[in-house]
PDB file of N, CA and C in Angstrom:
ATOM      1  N   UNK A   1      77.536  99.730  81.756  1.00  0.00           N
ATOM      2  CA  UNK A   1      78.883  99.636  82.279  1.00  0.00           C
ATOM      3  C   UNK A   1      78.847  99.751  83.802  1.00  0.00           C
ATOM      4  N   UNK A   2      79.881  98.792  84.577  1.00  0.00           N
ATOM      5  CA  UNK A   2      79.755  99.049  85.831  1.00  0.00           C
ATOM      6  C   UNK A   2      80.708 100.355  86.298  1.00  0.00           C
ATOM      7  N   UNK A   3      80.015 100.642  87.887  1.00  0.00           N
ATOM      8  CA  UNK A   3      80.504 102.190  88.011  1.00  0.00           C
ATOM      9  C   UNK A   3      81.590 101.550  89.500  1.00  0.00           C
ATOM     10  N   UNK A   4      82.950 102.110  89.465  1.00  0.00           N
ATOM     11  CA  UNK A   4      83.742 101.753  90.689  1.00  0.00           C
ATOM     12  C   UNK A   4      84.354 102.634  90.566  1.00  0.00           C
ATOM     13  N   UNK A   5      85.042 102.725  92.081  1.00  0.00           N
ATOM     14  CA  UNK A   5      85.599 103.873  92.829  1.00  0.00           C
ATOM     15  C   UNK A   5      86.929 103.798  91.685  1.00  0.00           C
ATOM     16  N   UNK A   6      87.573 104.625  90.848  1.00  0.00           N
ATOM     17  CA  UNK A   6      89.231 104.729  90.393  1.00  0.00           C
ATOM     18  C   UNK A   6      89.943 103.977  91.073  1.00  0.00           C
ATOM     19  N   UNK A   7      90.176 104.377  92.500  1.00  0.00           N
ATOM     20  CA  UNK A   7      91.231 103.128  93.506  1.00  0.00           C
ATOM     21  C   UNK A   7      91.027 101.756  93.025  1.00  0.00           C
ATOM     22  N   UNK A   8      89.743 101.265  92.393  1.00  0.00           N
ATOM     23  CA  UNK A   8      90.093 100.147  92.472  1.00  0.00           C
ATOM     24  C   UNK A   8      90.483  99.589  90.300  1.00  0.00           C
ATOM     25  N   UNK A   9      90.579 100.616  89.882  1.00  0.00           N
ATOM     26  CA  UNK A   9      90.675 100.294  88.635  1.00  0.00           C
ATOM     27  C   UNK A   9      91.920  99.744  88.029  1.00  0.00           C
ATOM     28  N   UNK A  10      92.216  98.422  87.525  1.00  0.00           N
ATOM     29  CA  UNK A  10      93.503  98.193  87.041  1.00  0.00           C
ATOM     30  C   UNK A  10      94.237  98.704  86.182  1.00  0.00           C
ATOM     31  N   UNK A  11      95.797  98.780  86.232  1.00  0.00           N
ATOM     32  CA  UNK A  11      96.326  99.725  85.312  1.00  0.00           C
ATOM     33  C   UNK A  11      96.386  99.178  83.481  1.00  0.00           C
ATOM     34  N   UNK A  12      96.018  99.939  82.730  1.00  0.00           N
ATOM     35  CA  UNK A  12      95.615  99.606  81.463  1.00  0.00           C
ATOM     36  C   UNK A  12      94.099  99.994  81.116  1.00  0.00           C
ATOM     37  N   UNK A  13      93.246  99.825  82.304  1.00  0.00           N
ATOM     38  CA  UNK A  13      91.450  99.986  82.432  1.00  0.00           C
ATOM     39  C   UNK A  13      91.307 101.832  82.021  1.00  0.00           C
ATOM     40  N   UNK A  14      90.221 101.536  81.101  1.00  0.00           N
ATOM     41  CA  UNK A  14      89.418 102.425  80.941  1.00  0.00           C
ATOM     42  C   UNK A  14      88.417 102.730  81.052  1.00  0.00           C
ATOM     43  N   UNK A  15      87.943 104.442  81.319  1.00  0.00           N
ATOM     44  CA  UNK A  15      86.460 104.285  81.782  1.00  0.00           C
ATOM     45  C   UNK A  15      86.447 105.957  81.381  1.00  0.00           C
ATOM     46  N   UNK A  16      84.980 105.804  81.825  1.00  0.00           N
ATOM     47  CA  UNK A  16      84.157 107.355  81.638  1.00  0.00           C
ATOM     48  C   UNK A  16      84.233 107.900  83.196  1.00  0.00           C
ATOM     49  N   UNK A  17      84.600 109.201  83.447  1.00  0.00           N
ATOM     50  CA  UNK A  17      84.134 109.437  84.500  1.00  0.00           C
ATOM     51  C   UNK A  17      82.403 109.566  85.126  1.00  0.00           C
ATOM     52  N   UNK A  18      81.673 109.048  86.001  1.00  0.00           N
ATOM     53  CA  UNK A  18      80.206 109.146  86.286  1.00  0.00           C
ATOM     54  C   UNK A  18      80.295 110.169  87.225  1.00  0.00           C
ATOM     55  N   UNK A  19      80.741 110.420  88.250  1.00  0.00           N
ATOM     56  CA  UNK A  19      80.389 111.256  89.378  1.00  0.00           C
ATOM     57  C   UNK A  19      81.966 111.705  90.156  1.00  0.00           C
ATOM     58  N   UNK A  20      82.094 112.869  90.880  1.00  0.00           N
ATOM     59  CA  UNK A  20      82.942 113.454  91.799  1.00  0.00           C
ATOM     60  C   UNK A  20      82.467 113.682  92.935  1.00  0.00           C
ATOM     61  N   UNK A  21      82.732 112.661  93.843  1.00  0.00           N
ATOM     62  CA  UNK A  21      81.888 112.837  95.219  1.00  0.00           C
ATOM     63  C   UNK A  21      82.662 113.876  96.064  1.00  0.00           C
ATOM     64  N   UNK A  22      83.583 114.533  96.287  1.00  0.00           N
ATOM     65  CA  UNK A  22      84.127 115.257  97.036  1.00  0.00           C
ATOM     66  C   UNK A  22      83.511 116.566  96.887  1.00  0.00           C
ATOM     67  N   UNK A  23      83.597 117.187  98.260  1.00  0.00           N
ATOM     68  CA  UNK A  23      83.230 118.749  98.031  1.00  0.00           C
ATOM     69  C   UNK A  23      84.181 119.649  98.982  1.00  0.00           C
ATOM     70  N   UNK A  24      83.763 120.868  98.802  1.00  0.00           N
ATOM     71  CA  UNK A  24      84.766 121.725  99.338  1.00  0.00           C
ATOM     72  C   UNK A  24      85.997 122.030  98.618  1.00  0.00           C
ATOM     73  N   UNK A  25      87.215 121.878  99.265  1.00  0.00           N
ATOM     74  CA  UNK A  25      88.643 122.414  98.331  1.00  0.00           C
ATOM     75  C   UNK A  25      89.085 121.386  97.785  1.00  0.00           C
ATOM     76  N   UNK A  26      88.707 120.094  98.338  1.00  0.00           N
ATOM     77  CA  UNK A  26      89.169 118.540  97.684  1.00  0.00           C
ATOM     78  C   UNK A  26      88.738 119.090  96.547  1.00  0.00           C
ATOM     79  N   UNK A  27      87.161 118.296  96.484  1.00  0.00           N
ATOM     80  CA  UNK A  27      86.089 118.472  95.474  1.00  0.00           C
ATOM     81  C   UNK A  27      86.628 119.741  93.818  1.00  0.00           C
ATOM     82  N   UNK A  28      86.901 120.861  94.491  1.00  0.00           N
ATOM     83  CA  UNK A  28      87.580 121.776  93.649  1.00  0.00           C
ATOM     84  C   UNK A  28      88.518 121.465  92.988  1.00  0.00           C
ATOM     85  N   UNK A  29      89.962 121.254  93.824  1.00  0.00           N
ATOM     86  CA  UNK A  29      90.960 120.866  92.706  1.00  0.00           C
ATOM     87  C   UNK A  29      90.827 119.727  92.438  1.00  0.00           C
ATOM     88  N   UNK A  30      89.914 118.652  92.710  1.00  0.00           N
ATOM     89  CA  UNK A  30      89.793 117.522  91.633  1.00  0.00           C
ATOM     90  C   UNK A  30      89.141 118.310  90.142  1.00  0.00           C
ATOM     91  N   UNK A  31      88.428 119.226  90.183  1.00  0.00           N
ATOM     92  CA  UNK A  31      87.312 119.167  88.925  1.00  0.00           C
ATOM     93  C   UNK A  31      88.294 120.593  88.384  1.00  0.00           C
ATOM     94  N   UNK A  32      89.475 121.343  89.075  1.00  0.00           N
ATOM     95  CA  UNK A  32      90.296 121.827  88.384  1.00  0.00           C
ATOM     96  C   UNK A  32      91.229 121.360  87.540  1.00  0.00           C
ATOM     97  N   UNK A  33      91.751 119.991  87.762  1.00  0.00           N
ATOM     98  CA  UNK A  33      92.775 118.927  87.608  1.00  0.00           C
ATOM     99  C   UNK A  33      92.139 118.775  85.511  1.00  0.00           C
ATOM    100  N   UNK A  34      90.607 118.621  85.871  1.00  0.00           N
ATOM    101  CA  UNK A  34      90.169 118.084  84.625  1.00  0.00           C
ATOM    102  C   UNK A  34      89.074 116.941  84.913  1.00  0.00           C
ATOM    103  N   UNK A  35      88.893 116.660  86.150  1.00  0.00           N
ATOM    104  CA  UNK A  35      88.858 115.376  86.091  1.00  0.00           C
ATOM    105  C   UNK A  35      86.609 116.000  87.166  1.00  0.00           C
ATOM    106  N   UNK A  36      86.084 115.738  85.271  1.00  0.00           N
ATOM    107  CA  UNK A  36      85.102 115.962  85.802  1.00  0.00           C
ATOM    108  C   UNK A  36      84.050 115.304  85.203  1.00  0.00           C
ATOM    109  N   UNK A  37      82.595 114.602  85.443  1.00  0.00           N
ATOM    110  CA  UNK A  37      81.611 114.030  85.070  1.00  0.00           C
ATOM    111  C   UNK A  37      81.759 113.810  83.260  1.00  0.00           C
ATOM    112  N   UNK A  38      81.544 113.038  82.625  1.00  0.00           N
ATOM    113  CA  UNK A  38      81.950 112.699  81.312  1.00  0.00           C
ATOM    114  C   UNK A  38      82.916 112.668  80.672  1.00  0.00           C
ATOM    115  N   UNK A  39      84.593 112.752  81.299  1.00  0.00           N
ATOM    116  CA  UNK A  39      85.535 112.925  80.785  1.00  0.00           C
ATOM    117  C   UNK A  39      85.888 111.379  81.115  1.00  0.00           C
ATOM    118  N   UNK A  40      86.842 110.540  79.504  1.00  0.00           N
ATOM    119  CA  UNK A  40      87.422 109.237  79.612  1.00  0.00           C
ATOM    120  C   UNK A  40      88.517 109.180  80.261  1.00  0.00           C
ATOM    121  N   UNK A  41      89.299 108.545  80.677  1.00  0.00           N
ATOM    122  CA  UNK A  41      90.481 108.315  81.115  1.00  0.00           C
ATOM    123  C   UNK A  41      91.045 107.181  81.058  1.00  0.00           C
ATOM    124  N   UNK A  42      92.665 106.625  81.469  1.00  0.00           N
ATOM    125  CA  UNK A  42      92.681 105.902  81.184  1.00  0.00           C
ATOM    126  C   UNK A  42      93.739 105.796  82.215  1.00  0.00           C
ATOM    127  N   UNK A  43      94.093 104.028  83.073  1.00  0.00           N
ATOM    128  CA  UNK A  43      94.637 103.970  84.438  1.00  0.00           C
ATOM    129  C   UNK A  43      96.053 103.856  83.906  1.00  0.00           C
ATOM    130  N   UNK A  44      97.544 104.588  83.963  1.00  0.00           N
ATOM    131  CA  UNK A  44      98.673 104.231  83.048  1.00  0.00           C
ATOM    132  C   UNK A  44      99.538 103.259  83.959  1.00  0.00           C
ATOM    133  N   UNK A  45      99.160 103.590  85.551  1.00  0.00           N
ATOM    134  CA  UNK A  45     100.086 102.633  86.234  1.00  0.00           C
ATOM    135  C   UNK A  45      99.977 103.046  87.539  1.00  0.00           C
ATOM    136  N   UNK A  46     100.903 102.200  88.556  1.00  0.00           N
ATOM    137  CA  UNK A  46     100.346 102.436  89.685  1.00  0.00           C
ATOM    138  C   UNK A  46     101.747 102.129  90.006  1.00  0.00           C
ATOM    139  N   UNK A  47     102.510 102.954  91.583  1.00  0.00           N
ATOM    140  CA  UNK A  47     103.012 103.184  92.239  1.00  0.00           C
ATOM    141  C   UNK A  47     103.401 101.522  92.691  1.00  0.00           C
ATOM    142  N   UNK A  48     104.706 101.607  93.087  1.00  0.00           N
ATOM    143  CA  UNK A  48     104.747  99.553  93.654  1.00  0.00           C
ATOM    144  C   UNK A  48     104.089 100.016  94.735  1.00  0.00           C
ATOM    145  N   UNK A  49     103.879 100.364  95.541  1.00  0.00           N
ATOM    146  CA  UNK A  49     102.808  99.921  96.600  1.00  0.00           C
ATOM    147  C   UNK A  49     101.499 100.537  97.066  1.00  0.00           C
ATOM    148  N   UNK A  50     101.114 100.644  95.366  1.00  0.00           N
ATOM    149  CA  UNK A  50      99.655 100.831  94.911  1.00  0.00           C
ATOM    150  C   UNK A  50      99.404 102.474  94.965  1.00  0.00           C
ATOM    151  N   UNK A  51     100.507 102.979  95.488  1.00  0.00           N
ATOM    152  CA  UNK A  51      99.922 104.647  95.992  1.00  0.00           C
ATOM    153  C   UNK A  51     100.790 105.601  95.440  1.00  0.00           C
ATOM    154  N   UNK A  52     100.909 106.357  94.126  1.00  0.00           N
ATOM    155  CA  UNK A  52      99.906 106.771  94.217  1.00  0.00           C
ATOM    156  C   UNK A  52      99.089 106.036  92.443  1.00  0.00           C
ATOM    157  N   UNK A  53      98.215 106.703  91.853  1.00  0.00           N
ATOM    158  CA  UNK A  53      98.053 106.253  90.591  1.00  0.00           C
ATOM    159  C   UNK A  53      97.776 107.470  89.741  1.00  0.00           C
ATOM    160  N   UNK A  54      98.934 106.816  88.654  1.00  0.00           N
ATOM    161  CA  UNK A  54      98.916 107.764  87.152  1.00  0.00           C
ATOM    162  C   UNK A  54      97.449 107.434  86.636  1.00  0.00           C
ATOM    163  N   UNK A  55      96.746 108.380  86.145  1.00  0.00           N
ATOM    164  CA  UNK A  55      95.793 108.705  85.658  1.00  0.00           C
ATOM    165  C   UNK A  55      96.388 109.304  83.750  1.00  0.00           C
ATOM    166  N   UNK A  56      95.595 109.175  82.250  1.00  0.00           N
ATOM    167  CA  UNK A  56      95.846 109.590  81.730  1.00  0.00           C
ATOM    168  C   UNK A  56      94.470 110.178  81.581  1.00  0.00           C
ATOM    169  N   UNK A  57      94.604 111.743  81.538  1.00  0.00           N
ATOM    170  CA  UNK A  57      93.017 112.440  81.265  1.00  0.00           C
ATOM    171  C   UNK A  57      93.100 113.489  80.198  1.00  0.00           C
ATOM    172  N   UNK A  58      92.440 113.620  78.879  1.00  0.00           N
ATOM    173  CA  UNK A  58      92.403 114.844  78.139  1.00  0.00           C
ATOM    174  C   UNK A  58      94.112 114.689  77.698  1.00  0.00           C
ATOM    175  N   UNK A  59      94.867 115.573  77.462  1.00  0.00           N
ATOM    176  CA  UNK A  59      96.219 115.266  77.056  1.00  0.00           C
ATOM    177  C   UNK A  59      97.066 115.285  78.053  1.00  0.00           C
ATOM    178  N   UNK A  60      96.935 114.568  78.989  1.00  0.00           N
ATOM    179  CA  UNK A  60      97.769 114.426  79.992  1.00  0.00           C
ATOM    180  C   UNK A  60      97.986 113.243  81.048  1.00  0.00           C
ATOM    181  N   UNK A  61      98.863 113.868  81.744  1.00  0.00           N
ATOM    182  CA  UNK A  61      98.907 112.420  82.913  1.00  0.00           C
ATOM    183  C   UNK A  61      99.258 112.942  84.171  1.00  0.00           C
ATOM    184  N   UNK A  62      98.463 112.682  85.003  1.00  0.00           N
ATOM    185  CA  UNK A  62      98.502 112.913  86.492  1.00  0.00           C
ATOM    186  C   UNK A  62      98.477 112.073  87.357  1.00  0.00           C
ATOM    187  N   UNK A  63      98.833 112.484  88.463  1.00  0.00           N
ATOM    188  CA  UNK A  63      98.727 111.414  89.831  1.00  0.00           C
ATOM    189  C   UNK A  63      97.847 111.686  90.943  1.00  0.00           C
ATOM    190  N   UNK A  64      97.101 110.726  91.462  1.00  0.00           N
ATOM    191  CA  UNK A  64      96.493 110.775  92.163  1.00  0.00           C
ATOM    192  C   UNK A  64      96.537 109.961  93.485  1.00  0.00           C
ATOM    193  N   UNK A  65      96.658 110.743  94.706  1.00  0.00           N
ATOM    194  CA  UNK A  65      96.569 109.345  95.944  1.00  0.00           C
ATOM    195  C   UNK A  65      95.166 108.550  96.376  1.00  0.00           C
ATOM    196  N   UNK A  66      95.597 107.389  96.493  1.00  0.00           N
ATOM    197  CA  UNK A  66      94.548 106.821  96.622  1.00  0.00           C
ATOM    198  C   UNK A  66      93.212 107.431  97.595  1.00  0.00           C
ATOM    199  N   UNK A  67      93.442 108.070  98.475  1.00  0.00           N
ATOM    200  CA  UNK A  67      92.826 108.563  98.978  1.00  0.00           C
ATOM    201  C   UNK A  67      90.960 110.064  98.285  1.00  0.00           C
ATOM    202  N   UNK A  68      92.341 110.101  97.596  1.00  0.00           N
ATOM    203  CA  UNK A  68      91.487 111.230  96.200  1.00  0.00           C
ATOM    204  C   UNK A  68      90.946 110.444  95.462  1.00  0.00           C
ATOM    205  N   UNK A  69      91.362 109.059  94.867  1.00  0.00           N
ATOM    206  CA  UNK A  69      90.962 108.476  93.500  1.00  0.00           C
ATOM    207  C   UNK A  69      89.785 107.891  94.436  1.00  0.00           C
ATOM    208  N   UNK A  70      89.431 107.595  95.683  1.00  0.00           N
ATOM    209  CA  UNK A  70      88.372 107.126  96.178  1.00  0.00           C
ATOM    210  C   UNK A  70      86.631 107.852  96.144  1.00  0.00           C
ATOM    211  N   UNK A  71      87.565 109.206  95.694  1.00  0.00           N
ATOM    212  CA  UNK A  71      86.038 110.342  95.329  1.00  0.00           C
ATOM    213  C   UNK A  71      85.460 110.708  93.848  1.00  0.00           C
ATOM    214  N   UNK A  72      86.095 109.489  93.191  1.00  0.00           N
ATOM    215  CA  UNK A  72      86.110 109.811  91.769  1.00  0.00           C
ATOM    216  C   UNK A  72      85.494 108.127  91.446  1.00  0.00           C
ATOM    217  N   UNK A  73      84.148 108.292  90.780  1.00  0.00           N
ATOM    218  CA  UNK A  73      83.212 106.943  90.431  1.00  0.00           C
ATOM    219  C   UNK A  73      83.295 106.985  89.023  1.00  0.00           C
ATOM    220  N   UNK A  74      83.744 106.112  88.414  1.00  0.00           N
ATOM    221  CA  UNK A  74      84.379 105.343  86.927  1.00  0.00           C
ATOM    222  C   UNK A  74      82.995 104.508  86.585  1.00  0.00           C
ATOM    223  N   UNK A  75      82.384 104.725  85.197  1.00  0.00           N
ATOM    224  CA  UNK A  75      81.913 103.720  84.521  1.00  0.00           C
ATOM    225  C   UNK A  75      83.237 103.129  83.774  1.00  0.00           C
ATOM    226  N   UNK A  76      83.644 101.852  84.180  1.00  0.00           N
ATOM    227  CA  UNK A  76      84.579 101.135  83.412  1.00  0.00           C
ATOM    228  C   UNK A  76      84.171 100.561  82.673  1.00  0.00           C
ATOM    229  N   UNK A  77      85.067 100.787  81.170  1.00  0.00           N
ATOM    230  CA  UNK A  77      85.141  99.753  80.136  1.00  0.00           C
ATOM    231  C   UNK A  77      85.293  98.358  80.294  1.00  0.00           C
ATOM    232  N   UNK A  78      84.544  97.498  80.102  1.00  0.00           N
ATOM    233  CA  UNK A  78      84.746  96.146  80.484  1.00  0.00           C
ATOM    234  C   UNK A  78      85.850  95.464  79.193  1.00  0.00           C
ATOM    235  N   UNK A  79      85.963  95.966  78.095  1.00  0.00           N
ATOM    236  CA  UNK A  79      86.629  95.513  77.098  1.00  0.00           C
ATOM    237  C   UNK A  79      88.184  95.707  77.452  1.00  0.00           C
ATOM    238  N   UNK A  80      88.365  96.933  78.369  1.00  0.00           N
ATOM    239  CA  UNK A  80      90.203  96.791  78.448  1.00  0.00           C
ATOM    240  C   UNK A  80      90.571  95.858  79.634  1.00  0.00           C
TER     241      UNK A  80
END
């Protein structure tokens, strides 16, 4: 499966999370959020002008700014 930054994942796309490149307090409340190495997710929609993006992870749904979803590397499902 190919691995891309979340920012660029279309809404409906699914994937595995591969890696959390952020560190420090970013890095933290991303991997507090849930959103950590082997967890699926799934993209529910995106903001009209792309910013920010609903994320569905574990039983939930969050948002993320693009800026954050840029530290978060997706093996995407090529099937959705």
């Amino acid at each position: 499966m190919p691995v891309i930054a979340m920012r660029r994942m279309a809404p409906g796309q699914k994937g595995i999370i591969a890696k959390v490149k952020a560190t420090g307090e970013l890095g933290r409340r991303i991997r507090d959020m849930g959103l950590v190495p082997g967890t699926p997710l799934l993209i529910q929609g995106r903001a009209p002008l792309h910013d920010p993006v609903a994320v569905r992870v574990r039983s939930f749904t969050l948002t993320l700014r693009n800026n954050e979803a840029d530290y978060i590397e997706v093996e995407v499902d090529e099937q959705s």
